[in-house]
Protein backbone atom coordinates (compact mmCIF):
# COMPACT_ATOMS: atom_id res chain seq x y z
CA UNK A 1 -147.21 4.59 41.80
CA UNK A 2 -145.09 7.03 44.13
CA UNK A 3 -148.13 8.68 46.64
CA UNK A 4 -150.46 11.30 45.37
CA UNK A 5 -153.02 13.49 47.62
CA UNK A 6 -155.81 13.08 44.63
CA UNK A 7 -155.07 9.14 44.68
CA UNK A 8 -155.91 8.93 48.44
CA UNK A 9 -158.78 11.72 49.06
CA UNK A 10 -160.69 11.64 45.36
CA UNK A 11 -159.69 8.50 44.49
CA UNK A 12 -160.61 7.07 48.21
CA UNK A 13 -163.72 9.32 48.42
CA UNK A 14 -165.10 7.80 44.83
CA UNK A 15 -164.62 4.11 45.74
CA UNK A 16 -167.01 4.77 49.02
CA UNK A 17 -169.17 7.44 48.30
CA UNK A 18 -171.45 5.69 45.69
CA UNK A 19 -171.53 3.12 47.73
CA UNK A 20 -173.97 4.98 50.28
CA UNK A 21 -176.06 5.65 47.21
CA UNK A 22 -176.56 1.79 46.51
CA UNK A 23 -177.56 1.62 50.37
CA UNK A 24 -179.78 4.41 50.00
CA UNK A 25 -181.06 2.91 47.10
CA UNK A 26 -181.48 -0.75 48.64
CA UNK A 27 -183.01 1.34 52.21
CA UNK A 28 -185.61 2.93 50.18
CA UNK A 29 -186.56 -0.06 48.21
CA UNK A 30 -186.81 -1.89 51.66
CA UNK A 31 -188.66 1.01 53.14
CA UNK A 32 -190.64 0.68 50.09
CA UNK A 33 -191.39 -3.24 50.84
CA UNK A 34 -192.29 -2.81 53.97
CA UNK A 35 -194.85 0.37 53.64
CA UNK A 36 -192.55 1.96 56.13
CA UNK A 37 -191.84 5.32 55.74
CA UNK A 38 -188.02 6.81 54.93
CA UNK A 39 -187.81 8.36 58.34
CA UNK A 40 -188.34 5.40 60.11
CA UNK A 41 -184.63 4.47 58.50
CA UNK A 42 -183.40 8.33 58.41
CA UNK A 43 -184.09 9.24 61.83
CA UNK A 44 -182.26 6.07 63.42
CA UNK A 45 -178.96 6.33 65.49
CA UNK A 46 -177.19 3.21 66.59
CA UNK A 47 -177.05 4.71 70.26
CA UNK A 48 -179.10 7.59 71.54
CA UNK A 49 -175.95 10.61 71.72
CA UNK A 50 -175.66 9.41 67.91
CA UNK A 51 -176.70 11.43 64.84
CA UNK A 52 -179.16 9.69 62.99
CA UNK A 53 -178.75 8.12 59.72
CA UNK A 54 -179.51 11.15 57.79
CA UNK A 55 -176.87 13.11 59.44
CA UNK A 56 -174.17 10.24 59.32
CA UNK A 57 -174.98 10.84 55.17
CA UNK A 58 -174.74 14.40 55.18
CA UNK A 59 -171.47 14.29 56.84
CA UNK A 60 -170.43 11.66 54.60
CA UNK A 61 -170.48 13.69 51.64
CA UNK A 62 -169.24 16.93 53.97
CA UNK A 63 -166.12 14.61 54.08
CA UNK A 64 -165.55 13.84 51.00
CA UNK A 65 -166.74 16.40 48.25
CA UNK A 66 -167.01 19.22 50.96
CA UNK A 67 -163.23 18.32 52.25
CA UNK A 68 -162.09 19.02 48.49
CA UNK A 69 -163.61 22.94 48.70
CA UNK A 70 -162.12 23.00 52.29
CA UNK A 71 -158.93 22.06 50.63
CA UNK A 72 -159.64 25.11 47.85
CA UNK A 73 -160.31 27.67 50.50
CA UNK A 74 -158.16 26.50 52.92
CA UNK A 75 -160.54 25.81 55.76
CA UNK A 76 -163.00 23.98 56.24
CA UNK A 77 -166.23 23.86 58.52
CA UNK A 78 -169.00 21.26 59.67
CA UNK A 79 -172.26 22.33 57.76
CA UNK A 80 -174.70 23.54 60.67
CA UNK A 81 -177.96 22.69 58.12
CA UNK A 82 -180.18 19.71 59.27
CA UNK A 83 -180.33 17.01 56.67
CA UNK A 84 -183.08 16.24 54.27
CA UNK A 85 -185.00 13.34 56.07
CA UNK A 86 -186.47 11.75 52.54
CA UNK A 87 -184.42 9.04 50.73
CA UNK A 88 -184.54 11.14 47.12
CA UNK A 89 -182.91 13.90 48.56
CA UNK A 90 -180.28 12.07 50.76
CA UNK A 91 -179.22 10.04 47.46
CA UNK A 92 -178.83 13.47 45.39
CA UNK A 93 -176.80 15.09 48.00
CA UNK A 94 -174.65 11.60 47.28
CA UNK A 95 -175.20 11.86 43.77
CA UNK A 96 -174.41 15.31 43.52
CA UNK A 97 -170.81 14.95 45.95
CA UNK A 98 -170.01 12.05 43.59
CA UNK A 99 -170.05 14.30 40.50
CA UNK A 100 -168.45 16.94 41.98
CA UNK A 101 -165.38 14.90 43.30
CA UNK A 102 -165.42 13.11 39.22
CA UNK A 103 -164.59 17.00 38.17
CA UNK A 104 -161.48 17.28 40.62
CA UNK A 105 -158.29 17.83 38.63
CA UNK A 106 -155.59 15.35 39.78
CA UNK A 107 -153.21 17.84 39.34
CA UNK A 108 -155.17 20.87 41.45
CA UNK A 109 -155.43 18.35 44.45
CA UNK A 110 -152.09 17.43 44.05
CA UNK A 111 -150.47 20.87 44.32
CA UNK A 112 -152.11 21.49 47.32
CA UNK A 113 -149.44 19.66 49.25
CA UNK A 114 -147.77 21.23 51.93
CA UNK A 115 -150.42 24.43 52.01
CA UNK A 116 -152.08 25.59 55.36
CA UNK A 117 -155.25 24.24 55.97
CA UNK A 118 -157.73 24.75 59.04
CA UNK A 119 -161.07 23.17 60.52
CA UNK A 120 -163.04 25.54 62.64
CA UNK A 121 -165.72 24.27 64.81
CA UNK A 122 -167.06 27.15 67.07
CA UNK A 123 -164.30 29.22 68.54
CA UNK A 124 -161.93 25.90 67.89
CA UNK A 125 -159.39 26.06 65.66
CA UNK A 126 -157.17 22.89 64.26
CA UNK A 127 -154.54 23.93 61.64
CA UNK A 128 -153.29 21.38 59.34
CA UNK A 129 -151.14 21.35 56.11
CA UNK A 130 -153.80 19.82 53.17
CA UNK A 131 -152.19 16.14 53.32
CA UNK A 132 -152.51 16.41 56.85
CA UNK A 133 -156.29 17.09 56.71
CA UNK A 134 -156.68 14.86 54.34
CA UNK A 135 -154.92 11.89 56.03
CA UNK A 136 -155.71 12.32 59.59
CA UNK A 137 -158.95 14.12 60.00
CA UNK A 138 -161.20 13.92 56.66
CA UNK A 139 -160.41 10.09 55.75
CA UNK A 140 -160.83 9.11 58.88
CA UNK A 141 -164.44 10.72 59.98
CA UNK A 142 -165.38 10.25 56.22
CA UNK A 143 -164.80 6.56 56.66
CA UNK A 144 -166.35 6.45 60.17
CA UNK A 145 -169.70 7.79 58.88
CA UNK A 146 -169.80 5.93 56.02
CA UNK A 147 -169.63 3.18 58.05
CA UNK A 148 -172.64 4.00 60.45
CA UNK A 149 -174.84 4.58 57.58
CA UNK A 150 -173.83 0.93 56.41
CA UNK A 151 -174.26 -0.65 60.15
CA UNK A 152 -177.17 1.61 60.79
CA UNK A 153 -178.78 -0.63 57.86
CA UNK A 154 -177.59 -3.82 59.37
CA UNK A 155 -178.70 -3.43 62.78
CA UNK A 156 -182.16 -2.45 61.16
CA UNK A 157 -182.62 -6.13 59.16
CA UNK A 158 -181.00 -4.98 55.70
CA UNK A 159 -179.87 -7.57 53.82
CA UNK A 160 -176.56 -5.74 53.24
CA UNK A 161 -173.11 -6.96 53.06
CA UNK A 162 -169.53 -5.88 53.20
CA UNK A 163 -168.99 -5.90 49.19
CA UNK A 164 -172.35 -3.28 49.69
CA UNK A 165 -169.92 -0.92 51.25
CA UNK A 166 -166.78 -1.16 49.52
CA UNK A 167 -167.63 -0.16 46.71
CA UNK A 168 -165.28 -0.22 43.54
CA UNK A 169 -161.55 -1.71 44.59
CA UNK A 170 -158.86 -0.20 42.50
CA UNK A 171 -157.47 -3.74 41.51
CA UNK A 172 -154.33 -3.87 39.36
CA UNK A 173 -154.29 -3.77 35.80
C-alpha cells in the first residue's frame, strides 16, 4: 500500500484513541472500587509542571479529531477550555473524537497533501504543509499524551498493560 495521509493520521488516530476510552473506562471502574472519587485520578500529573490527567485527554482528542478540522481550515490552535474533571464526560469527549474521525473521507484527507497548514499558539506561528503537521507535530504530541494518560494510570496502581494502550493493530489480511 503506497503511503496515504488518511492511513497515517485517521487510521493512526482510530487504533489509539479508543484505547483511552477503555482506560477511562477501567479508571472509573477502579475509582469506582475503591470509593475514590474521579478527580482523585483526573487531577493527577506524573510531575508537578505536568497537566493533569484530564488535560493529557483533552489534548489527546485535540490531536487527533481536532488535528483533522485544523487540517480543513488550515490552522490549527490548542483549545484554551479547562477539561471536564468527571470520568463520563472525559470518555464522551473520546467517544465523540472517535466518531468524528470514523466520518473522515479517505479521499478529503488525502487531497490535502501538499496544502499550507499553520499552528498558532499566542503570537507564535509554525507553518507546515498538512503531511507535515500531520507527521511531525500532531502524531507525535497525540502519541505523547496518549501515553501519559496510560502511565498516569500505571504509576497510580492500575492494573493496565501495554495491549491496554495499543489498541486495534492493523494486522495483514
Amino acid at each position: 500500500m503506497p503511503f496515504s495521509l488518511y492511513h497515517a493520521s485517521v487510521g493512526t488516530y482510530l487504533q489509539i484513541l479508543p484505547s483511552i476510552d477503555g482506560l477511562l473506562a477501567k479508571a472509573e471502574a477502579y475509582c469506582a472500587e475503591h470509593s475514590l472519587p474521579d478527580e482523585q485520578l483526573t487531577s493527577a500529573s506524573l510531575a508537578p509542571d505536568m497537566w493533569p490527567f484530564a488535560r493529557q485527554v483533552q489534548v489527546a482528542v485535540s490531536h487527533s479529531a481536532g488535528a483533522i478540522a485544523g487540517l480543513r481550515a488550515g490552522k490549527f490552535a490548542p483549545n484554551p477550555e479547562l477539561p471536564p474533571m468527571d470520568f463520563a464526560s472525559l470518555r464522551k469527549m473520546v467517544t465523540d473524537g472517535v466518531s468524528t474521525l470514523e466520518a473522515v473521507d479517505p479521499d478529503e484527507i488525502n487531497a490535502m497533501m501538499g496544502r499550507d497548514m499553520v499552528f498558532e499558539i499566542g503570537e507564535r506561528r509554525m507553518p507546515f504543509t498538512a503531511e507535515d503537521f500531520i507527521l511531525t507535530f500532531s502524531l507525535p504530541n497525540f502519541y505523547f499524551h496518549c501515553m501519559i494518560v496510560y502511565s498516569l494510570l500505571r504509576s497510580h496502581g492500575l492494573p493496565v498493560g501495554k495491549l491496554d494502550y495499543l489498541g486495534k493493530l492493523r494486522l495483514k489480511g
